[in-house]
C-alpha atoms as a PDB file:
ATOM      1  CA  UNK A   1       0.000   0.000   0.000  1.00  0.00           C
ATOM      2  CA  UNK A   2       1.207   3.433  -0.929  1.00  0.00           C
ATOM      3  CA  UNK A   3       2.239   5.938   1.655  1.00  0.00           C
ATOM      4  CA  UNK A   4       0.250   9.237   2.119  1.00  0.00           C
ATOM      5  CA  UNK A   5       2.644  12.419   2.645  1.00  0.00           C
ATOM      6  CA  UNK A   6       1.448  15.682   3.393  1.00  0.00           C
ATOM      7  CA  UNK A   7       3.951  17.878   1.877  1.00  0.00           C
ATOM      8  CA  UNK A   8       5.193  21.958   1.770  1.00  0.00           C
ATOM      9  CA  UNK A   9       7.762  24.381   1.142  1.00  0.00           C
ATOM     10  CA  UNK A  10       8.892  27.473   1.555  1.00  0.00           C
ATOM     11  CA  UNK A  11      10.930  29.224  -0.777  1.00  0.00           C
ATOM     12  CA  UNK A  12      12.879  32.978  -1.550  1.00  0.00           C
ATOM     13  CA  UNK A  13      10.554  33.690  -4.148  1.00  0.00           C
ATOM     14  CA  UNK A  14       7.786  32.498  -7.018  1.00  0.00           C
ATOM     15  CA  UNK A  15      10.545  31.978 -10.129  1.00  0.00           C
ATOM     16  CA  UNK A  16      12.071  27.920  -9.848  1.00  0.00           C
ATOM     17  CA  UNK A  17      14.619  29.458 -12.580  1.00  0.00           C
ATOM     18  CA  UNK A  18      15.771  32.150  -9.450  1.00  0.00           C
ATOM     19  CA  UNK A  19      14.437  31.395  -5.951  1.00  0.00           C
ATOM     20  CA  UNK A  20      15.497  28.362  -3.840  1.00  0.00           C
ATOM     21  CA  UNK A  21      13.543  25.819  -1.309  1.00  0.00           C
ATOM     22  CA  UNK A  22      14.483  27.458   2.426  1.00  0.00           C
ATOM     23  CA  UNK A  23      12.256  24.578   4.153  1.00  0.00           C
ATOM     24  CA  UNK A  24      10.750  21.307   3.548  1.00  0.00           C
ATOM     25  CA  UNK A  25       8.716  19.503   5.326  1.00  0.00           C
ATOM     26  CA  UNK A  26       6.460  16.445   5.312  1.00  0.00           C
ATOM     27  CA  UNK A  27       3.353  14.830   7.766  1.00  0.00           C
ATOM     28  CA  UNK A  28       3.179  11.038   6.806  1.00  0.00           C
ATOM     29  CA  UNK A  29      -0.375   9.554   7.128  1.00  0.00           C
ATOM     30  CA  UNK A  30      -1.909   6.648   7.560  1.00  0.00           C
ATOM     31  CA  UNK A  31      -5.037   6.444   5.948  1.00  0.00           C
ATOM     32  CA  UNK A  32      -6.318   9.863   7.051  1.00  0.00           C
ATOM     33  CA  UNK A  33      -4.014   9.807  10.532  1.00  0.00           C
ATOM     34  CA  UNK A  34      -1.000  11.623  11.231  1.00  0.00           C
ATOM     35  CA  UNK A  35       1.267   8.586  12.236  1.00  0.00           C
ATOM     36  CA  UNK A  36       3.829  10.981  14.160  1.00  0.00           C
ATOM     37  CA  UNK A  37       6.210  10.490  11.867  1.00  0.00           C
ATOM     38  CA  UNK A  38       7.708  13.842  10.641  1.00  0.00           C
ATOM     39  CA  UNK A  39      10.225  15.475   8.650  1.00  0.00           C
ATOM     40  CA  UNK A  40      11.500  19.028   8.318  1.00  0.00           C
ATOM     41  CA  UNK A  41      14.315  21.238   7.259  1.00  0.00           C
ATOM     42  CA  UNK A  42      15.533  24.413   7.277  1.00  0.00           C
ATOM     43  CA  UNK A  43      18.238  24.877   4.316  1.00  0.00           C
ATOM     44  CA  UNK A  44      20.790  27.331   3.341  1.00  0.00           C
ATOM     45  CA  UNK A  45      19.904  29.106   0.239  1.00  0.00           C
ATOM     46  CA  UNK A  46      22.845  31.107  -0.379  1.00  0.00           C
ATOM     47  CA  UNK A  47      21.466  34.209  -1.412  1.00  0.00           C
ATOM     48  CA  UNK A  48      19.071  37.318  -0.256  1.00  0.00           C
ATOM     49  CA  UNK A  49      15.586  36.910   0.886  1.00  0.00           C
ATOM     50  CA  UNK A  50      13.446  39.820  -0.082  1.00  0.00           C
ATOM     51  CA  UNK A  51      11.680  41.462   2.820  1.00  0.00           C
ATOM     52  CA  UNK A  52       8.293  40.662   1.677  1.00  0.00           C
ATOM     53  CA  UNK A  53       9.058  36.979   1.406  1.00  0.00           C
ATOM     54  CA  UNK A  54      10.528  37.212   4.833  1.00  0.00           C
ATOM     55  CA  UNK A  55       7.459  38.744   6.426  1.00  0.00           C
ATOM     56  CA  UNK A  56       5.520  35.943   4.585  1.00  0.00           C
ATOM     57  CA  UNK A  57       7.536  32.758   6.561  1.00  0.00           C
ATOM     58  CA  UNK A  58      10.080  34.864   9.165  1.00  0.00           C
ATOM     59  CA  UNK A  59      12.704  32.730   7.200  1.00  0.00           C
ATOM     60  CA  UNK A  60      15.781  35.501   6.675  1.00  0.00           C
ATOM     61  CA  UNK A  61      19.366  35.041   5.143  1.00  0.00           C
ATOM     62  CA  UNK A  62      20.922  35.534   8.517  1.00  0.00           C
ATOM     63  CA  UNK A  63      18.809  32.786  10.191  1.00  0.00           C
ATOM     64  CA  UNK A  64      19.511  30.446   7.530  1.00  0.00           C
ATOM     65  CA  UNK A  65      23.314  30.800   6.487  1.00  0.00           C
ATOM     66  CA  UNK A  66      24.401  28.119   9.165  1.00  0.00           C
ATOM     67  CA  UNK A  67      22.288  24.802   7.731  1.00  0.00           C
ATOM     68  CA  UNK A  68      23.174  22.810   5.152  1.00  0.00           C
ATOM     69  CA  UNK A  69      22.284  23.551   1.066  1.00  0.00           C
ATOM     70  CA  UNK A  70      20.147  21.523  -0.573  1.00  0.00           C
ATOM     71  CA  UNK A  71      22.564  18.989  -1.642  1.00  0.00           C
ATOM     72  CA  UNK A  72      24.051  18.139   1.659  1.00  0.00           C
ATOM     73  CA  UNK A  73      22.866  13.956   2.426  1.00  0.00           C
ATOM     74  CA  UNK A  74      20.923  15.899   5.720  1.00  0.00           C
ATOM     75  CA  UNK A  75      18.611  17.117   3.144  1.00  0.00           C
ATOM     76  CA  UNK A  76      18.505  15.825  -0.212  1.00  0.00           C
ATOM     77  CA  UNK A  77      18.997  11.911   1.003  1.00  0.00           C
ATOM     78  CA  UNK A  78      17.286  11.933   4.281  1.00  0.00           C
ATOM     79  CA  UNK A  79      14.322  13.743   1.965  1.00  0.00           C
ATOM     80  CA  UNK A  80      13.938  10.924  -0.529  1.00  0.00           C
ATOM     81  CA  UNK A  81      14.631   8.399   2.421  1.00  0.00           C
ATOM     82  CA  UNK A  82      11.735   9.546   4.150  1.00  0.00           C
ATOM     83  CA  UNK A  83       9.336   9.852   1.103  1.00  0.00           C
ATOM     84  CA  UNK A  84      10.625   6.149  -0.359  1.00  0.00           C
ATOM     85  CA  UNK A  85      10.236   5.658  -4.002  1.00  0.00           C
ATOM     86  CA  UNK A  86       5.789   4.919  -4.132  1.00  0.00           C
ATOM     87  CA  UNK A  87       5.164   7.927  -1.506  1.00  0.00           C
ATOM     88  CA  UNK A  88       1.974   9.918  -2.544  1.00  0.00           C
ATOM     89  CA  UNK A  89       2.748  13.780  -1.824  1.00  0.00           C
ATOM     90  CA  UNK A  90      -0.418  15.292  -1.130  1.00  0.00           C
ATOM     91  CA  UNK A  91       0.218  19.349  -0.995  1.00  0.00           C
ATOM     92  CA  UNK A  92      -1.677  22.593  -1.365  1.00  0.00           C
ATOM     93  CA  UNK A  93      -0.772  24.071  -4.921  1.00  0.00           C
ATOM     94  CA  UNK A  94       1.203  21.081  -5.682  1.00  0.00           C
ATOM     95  CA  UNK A  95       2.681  22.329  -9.024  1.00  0.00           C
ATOM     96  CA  UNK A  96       4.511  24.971  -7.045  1.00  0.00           C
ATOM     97  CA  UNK A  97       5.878  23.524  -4.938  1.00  0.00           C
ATOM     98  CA  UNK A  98       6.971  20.322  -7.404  1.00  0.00           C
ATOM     99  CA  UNK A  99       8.145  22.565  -9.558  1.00  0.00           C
ATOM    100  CA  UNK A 100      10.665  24.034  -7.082  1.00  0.00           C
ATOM    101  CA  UNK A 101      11.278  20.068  -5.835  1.00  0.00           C
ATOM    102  CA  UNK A 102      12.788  19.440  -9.312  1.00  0.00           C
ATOM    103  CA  UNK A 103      14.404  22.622  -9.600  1.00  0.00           C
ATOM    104  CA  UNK A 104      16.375  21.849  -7.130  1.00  0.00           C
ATOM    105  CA  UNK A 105      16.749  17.960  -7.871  1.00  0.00           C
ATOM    106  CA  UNK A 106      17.929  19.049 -11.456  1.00  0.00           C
ATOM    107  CA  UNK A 107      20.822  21.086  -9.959  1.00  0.00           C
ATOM    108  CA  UNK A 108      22.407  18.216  -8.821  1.00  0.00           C
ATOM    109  CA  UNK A 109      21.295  16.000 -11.819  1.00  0.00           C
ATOM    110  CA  UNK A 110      18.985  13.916 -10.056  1.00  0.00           C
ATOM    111  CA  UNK A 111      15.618  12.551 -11.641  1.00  0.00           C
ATOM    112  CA  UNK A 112      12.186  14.903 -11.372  1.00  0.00           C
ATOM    113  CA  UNK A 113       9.255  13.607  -9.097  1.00  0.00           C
ATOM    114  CA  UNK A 114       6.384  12.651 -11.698  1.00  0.00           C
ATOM    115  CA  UNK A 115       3.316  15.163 -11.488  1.00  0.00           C
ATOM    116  CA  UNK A 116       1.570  11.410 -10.796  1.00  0.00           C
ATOM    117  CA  UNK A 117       3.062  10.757  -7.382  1.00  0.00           C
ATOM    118  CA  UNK A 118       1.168  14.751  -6.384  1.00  0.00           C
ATOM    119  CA  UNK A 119      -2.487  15.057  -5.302  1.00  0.00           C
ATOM    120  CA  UNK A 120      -3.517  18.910  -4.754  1.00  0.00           C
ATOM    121  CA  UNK A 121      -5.785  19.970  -2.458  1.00  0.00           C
ATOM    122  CA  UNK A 122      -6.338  23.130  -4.183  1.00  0.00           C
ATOM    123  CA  UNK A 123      -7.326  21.705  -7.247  1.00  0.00           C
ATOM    124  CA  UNK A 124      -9.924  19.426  -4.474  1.00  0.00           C
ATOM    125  CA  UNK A 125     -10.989  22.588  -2.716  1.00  0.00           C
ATOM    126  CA  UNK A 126     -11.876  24.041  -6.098  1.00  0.00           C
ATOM    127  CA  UNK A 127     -13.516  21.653  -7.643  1.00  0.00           C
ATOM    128  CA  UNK A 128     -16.170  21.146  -4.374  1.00  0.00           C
ATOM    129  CA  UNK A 129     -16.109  24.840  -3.871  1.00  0.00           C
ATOM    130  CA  UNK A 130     -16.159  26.364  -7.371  1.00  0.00           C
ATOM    131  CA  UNK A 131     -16.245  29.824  -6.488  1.00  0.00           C
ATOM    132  CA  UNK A 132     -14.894  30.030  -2.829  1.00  0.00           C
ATOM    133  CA  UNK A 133     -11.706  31.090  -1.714  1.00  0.00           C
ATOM    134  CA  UNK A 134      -9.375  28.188  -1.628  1.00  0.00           C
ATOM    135  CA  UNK A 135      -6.327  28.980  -0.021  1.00  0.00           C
ATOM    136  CA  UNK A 136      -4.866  26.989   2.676  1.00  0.00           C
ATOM    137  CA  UNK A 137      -6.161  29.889   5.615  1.00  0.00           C
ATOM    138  CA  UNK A 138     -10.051  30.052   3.710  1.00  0.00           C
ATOM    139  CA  UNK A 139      -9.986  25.980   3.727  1.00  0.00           C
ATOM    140  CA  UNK A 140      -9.162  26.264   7.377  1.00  0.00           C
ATOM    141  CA  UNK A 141     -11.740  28.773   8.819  1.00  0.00           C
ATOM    142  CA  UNK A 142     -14.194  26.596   6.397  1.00  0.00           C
ATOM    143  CA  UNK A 143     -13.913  23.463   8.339  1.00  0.00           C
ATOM    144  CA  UNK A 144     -12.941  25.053  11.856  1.00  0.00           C
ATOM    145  CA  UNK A 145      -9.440  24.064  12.409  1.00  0.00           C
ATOM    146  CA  UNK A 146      -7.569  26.374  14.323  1.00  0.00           C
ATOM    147  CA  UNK A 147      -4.955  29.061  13.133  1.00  0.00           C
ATOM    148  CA  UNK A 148      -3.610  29.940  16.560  1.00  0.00           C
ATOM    149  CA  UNK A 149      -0.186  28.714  15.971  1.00  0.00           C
ATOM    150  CA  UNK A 150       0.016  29.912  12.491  1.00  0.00           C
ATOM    151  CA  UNK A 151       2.047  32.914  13.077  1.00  0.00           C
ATOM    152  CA  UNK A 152       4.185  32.615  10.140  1.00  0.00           C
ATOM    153  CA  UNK A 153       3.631  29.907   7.158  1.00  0.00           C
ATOM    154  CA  UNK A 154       6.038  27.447   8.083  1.00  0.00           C
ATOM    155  CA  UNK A 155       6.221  24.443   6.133  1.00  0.00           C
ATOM    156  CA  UNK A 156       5.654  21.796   9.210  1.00  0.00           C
ATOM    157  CA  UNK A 157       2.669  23.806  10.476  1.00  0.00           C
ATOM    158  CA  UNK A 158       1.436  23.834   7.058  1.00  0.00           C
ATOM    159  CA  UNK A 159       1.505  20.357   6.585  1.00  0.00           C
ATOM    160  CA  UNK A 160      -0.096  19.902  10.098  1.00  0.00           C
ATOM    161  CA  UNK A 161      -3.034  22.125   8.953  1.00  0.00           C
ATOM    162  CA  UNK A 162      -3.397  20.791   5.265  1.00  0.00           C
ATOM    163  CA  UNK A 163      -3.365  17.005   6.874  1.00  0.00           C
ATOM    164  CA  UNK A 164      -6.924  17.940   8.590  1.00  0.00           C
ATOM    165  CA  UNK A 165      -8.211  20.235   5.659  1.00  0.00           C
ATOM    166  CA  UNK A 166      -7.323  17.208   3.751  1.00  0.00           C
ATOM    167  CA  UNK A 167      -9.350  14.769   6.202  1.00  0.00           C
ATOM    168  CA  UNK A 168     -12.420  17.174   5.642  1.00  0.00           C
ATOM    169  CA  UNK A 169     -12.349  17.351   1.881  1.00  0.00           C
ATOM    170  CA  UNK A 170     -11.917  13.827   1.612  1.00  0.00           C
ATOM    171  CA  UNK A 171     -15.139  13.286   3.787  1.00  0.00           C
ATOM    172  CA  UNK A 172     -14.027  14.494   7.059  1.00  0.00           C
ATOM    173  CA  UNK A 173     -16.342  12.806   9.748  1.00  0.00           C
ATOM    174  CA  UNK A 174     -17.685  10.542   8.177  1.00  0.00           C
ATOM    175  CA  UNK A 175     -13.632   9.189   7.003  1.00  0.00           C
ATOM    176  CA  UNK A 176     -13.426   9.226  10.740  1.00  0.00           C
ATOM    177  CA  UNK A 177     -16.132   6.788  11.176  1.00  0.00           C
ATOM    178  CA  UNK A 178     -14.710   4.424   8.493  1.00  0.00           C
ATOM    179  CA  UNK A 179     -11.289   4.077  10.085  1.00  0.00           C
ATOM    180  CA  UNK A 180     -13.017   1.677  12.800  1.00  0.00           C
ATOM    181  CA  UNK A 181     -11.410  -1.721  12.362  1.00  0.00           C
ATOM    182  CA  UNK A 182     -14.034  -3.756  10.673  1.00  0.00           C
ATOM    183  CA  UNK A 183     -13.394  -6.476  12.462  1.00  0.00           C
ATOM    184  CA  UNK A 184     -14.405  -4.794  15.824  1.00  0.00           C
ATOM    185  CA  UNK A 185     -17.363  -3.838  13.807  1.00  0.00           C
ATOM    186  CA  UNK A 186     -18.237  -7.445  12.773  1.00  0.00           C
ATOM    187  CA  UNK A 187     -17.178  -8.627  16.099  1.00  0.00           C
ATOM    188  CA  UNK A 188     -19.895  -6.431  17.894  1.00  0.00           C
ATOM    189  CA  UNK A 189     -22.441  -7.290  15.363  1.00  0.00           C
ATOM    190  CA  UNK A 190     -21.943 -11.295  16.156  1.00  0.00           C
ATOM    191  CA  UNK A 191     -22.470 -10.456  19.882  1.00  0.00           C
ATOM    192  CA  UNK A 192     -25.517  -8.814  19.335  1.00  0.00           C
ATOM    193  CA  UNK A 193     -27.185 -11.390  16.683  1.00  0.00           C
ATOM    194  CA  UNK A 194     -25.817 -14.078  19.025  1.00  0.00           C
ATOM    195  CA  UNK A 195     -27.933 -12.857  21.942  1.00  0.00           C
ATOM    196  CA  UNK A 196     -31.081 -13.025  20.348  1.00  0.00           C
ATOM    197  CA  UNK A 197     -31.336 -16.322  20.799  1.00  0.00           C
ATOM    198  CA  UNK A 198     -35.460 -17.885  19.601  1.00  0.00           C
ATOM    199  CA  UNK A 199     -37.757 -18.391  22.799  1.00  0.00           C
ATOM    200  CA  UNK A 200     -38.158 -22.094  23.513  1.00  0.00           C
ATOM    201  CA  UNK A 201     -42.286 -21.319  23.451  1.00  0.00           C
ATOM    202  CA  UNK A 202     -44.397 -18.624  21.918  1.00  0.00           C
ATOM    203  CA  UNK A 203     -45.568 -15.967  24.143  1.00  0.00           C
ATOM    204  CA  UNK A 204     -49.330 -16.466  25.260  1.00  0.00           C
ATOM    205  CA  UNK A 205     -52.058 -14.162  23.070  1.00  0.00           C
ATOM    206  CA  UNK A 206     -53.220 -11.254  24.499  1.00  0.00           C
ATOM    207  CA  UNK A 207     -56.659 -11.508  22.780  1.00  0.00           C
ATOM    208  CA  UNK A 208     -59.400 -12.799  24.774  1.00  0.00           C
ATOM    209  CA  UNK A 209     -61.711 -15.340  24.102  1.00  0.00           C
ATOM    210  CA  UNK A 210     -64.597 -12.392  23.861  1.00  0.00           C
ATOM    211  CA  UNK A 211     -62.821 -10.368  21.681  1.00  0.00           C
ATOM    212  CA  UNK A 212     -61.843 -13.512  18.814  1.00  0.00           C
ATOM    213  CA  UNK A 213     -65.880 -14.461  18.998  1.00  0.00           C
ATOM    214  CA  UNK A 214     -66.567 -10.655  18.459  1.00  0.00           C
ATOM    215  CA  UNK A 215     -63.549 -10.628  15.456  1.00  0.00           C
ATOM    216  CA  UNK A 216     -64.839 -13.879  14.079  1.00  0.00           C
ATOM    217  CA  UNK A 217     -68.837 -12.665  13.621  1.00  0.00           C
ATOM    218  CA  UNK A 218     -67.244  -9.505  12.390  1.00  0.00           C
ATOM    219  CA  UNK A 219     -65.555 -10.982   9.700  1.00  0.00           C
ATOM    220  CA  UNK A 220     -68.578 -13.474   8.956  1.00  0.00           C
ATOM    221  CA  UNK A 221     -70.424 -10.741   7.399  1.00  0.00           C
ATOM    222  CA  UNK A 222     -68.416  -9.363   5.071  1.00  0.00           C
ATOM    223  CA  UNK A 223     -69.045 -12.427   2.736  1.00  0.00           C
ATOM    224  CA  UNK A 224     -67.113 -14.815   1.412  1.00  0.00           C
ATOM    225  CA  UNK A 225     -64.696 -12.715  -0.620  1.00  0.00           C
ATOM    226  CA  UNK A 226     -63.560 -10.902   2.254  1.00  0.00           C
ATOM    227  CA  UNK A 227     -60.053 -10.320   2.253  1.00  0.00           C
ATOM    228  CA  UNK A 228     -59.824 -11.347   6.242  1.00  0.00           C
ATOM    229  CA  UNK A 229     -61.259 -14.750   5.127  1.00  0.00           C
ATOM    230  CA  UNK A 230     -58.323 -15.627   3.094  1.00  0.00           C
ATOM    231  CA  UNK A 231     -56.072 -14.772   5.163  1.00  0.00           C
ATOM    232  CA  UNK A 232     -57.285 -16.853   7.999  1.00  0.00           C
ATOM    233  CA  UNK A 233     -58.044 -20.044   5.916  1.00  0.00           C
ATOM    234  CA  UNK A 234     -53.859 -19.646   4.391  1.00  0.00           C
ATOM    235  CA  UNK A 235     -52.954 -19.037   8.344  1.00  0.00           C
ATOM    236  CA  UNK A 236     -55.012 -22.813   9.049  1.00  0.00           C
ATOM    237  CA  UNK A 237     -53.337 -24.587   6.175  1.00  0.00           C
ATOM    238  CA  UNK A 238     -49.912 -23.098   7.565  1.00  0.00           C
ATOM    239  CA  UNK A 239     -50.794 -24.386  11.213  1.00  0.00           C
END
């Protein structure tokens, strides 16, 4: 079974050709669960980060000069170590932030990641909310999860927000409800059909003998046809 990885970046900028990846970061999932596993990294760009970027993820030049670039084995290998080779990178805009993933695999000459192995939850968000805002803060407020620790838009937060916005567009609650283990379900179900077991005797009628001679001269006049008639001659041929 393929792995589900909720996946984000943060960059210097909106051009691949220019900017570079200053974080990465991914939630792995199972089914719809965060498993606990995470990964994140803060890397070295070498070069400027314009102020309005900065004031977009707090990420500056200064802050980052002392971790590795991206092709140090802390990111690049312990990256594709932790996404394996069938992961399913679920992200919010996905072509961005693919498009700076291969950027920055071509400059060391390694293969792209197929647009295949993406799912986008924008492209989800805007196809059941044609219309609506769809960015990652709208999808939030949408389906109630909290922004209190959102301060900046750092990648591992991000991915810890887009795993429940996720959740919700792929059913939310009722997802919740299917991630019982059947077997418990099944389990419960035997129980239940196994104590309803058939009474050893019939229970007594509560008709008395008054009311069946009052029924039964009832019935006598409505003729031979009567639809009560039949019913009680197939209910003698049954006894």
């Amino acid at each position: 079974m393929k792995r589900n990885i909720v996946f984000d970046t943060e960059t210097t900028g909106t051009s691949v050709f220019d900017d570079r990846v200053v974080e990465i970061a991914c939630v792995e999932l199972d089914g719809f669960v965060p498993t606990g596993r995470t990964f994140q990294r803060y890397i070295n760009p070498k070069r400027d980060i314009p102020a309005e970027v900065v004031a977009v993820h707090g990420l500056t030049a200064d802050f980052l000069k002392d971790f590795p670039t991206f092709d140090d084995p802390e990111i690049y290998d312990a990256f594709m170590e932790f996404v394996g080779d069938d992961g399913i990178l679920i992200a919010h805009n996905a072509e961005f932030d693919r498009g700076f993933l291969n950027a920055e695999f071509s400059r060391l000459s390694r293969p792209p990641m197929m647009k295949d192995r993406f799912i986008d939850t924008l492209d989800m968000a805007r196809k059941m909310f044609p219309g609506a805002p769809a960015s990652l803060n709208a999808l939030c407020k949408r389906f109630s999860i909290s922004l209190e620790e959102r301060n900046y838009h750092g990648a591992l937060i991000d991915c810890h927000l887009l795993a429940r916005v996720y959740l919700e567009l792929c059913g939310g609650r009722e997802q919740k409800l299917a991630l019982f283990d059947d077997r418990t379900v099944s389990a419960e179900a035997a129980a239940r059909n196994k104590s309803r077991r058939p009474r050893q005797a019939p229970l007594p009628s509560l008709i008395t003998s008054e009311e069946a001679a009052a029924h039964a001269a009832f019935i006598a006049e409505m003729g031979d046809k009567a639809v009560w008639k039949t019913l009680l001659a197939a209910r003698e041929v049954a006894e």
